[in-house]
C-alpha atoms as a PDB file:
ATOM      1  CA  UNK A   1      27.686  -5.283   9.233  1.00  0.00           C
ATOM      2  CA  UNK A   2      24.629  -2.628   8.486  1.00  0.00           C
ATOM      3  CA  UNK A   3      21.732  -3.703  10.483  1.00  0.00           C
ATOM      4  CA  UNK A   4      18.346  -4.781   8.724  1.00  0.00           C
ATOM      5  CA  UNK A   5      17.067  -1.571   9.419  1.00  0.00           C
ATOM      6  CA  UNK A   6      19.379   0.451   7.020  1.00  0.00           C
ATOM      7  CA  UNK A   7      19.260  -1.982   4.722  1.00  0.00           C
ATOM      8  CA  UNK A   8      15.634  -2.139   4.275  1.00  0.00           C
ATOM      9  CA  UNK A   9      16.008   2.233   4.212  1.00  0.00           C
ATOM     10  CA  UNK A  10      18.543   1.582   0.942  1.00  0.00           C
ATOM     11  CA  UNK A  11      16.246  -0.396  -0.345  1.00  0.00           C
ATOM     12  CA  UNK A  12      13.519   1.857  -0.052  1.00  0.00           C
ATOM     13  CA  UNK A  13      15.416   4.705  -1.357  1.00  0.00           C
ATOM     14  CA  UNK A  14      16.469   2.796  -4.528  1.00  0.00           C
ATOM     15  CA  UNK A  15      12.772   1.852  -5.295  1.00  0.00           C
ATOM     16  CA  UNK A  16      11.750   5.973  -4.777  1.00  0.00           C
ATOM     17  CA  UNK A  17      14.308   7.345  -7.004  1.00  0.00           C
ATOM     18  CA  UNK A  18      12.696   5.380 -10.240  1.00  0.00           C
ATOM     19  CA  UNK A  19       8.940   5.833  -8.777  1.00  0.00           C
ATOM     20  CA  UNK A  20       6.715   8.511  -8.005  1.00  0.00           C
ATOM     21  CA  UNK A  21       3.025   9.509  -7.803  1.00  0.00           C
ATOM     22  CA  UNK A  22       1.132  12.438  -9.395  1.00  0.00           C
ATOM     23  CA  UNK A  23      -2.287  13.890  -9.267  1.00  0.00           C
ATOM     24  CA  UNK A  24      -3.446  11.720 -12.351  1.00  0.00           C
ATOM     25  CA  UNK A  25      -1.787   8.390 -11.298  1.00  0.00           C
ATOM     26  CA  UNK A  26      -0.892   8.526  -7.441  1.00  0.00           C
ATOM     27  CA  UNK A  27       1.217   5.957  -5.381  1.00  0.00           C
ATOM     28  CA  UNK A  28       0.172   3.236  -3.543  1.00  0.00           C
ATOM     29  CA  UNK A  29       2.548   2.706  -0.493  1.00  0.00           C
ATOM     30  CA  UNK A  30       2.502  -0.400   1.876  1.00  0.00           C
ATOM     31  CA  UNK A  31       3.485  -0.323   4.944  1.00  0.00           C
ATOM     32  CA  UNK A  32       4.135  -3.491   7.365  1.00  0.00           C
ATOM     33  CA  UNK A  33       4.606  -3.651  10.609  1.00  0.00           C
ATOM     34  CA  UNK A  34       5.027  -6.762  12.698  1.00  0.00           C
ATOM     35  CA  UNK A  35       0.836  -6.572  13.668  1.00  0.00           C
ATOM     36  CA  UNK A  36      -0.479  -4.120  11.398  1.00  0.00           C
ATOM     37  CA  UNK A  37      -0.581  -3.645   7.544  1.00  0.00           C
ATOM     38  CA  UNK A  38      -0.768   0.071   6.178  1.00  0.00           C
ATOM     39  CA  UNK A  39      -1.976   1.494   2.430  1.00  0.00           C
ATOM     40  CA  UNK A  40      -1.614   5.330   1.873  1.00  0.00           C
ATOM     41  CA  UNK A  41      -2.798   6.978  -1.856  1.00  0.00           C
ATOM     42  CA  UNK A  42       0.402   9.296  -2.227  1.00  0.00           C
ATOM     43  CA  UNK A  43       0.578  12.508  -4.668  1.00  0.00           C
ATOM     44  CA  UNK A  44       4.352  13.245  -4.416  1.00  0.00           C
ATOM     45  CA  UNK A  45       4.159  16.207  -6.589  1.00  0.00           C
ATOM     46  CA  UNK A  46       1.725  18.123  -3.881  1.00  0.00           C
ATOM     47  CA  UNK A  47       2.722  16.420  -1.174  1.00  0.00           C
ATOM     48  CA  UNK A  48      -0.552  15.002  -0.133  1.00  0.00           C
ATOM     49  CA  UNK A  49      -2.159  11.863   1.217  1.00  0.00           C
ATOM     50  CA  UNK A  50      -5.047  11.588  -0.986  1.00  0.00           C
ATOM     51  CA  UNK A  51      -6.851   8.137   0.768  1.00  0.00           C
ATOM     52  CA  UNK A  52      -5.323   5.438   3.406  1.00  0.00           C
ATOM     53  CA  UNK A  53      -6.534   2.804   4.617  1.00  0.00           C
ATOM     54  CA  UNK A  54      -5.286   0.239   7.071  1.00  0.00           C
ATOM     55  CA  UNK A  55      -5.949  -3.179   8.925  1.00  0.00           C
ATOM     56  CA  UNK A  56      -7.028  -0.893  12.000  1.00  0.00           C
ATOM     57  CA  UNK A  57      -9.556   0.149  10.568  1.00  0.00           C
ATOM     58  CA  UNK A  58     -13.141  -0.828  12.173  1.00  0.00           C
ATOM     59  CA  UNK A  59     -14.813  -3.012   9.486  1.00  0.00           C
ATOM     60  CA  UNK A  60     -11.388  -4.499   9.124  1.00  0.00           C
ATOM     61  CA  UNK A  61     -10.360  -4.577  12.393  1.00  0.00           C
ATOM     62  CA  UNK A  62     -13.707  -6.816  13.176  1.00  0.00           C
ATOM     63  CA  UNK A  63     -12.833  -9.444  10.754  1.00  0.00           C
ATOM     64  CA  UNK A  64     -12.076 -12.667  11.730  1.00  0.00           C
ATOM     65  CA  UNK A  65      -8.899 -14.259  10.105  1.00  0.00           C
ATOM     66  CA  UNK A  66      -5.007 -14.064   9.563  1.00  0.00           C
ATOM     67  CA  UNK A  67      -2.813 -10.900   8.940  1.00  0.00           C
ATOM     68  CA  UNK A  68      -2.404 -12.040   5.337  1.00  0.00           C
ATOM     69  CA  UNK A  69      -6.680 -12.135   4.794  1.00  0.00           C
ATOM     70  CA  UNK A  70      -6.685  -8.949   6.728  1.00  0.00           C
ATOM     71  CA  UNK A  71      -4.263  -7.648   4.470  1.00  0.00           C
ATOM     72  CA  UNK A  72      -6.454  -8.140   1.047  1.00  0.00           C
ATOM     73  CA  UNK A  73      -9.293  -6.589   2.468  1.00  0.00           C
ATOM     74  CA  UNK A  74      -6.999  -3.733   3.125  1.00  0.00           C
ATOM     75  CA  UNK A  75      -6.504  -3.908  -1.017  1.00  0.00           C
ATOM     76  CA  UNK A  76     -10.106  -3.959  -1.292  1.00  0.00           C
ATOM     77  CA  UNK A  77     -10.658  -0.839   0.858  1.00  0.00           C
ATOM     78  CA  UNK A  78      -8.341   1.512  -0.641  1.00  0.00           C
ATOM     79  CA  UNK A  79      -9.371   0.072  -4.532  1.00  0.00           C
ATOM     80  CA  UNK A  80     -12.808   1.727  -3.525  1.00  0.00           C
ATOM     81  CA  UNK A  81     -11.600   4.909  -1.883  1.00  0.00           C
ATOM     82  CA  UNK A  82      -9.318   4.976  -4.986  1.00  0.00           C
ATOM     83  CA  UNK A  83     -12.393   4.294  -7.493  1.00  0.00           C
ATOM     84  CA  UNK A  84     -14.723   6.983  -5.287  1.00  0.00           C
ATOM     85  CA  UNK A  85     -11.777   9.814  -6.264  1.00  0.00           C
ATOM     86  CA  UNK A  86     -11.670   8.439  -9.490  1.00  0.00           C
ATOM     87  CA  UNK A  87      -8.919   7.115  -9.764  1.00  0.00           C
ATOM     88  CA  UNK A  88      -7.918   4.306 -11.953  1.00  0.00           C
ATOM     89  CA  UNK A  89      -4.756   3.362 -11.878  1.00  0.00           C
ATOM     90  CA  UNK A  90      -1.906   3.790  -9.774  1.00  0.00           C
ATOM     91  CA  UNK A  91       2.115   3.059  -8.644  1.00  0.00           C
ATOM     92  CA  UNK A  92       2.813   0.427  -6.545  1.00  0.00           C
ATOM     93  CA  UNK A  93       5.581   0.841  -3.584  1.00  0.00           C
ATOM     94  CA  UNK A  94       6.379  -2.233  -1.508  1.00  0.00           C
ATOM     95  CA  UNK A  95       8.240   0.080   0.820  1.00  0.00           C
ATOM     96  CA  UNK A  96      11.463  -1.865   0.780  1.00  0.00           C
ATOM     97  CA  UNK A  97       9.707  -5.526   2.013  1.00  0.00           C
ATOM     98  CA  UNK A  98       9.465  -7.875  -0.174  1.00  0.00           C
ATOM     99  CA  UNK A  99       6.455  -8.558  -2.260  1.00  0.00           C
ATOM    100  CA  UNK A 100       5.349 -11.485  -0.964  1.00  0.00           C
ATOM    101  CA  UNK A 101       3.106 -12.038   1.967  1.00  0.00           C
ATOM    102  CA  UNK A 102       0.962  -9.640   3.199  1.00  0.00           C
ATOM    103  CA  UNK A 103       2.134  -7.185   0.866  1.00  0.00           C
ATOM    104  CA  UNK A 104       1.343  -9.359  -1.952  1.00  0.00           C
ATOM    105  CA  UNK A 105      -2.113  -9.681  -0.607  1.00  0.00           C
ATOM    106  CA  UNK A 106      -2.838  -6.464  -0.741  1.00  0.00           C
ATOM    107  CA  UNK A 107      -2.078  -5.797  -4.044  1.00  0.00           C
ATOM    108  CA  UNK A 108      -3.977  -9.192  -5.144  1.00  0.00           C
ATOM    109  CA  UNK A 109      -6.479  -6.984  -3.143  1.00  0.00           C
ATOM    110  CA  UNK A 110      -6.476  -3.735  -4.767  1.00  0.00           C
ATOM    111  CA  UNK A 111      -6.484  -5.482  -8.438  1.00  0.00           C
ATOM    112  CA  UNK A 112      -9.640  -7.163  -7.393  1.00  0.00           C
ATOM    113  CA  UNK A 113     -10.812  -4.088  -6.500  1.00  0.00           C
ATOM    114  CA  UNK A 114     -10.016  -2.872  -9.809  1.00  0.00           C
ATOM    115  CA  UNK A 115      -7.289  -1.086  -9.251  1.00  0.00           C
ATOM    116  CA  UNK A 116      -4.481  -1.679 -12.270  1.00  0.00           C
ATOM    117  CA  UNK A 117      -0.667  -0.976 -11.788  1.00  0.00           C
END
């Protein structure tokens, strides 16, 4: 029996083979560990991080509340990096969890935000 950790890995490969993100419309990848929650702005094409954002961070990190709250102002945060660089829309990659939870609440989040995916 595979362990949950190469199952989750599958999983995320699966999802990356039908989704990438460009220059014009970058992806927005979740990651969750078992404390923190983690947003990067990804331009697979170049290669580059263009924004990230995470529940470390010190505004966030200051909040008072549960990891799932912490989570949407996570959303929140990278929708306004994303809107400072202009962007507009983007590609969103649960990173092999499943969207519900935390990673639910960011992307409830980011579309308040006004991010659109």
């Amino acid at each position: 029996m595979e362990s949950k950790a190469i199952r989750r890995q599958k999983i995320k490969y699966r999802i990356r083979k039908k989704i990438a993100g460009s220059a014009s419309k970058p992806r927005l990848s979740v990651f969750r560990s078992n404390a923190e929650t983690y947003v990067q702005l990804i331009d697979d094409v170049n290669g580059v991080t263009l924004a990230s954002a995470s529940t470390r961070d010190k505004d966030i990190q200051a909040q008072k509340g549960t990891k799932s709250e912490k989570s949407k102002l996570v959303g929140g945060t990278i929708a306004r990096k994303a809107g400072e660089l202009g962007f507009k829309e983007v590609v969103f990659d649960r990173g092999g969890v499943l969207y519900h939870g935390r990673v639910k609440a960011v992307a409830d989040g980011a579309r308040e935000g006004g991010l659109q995916f």
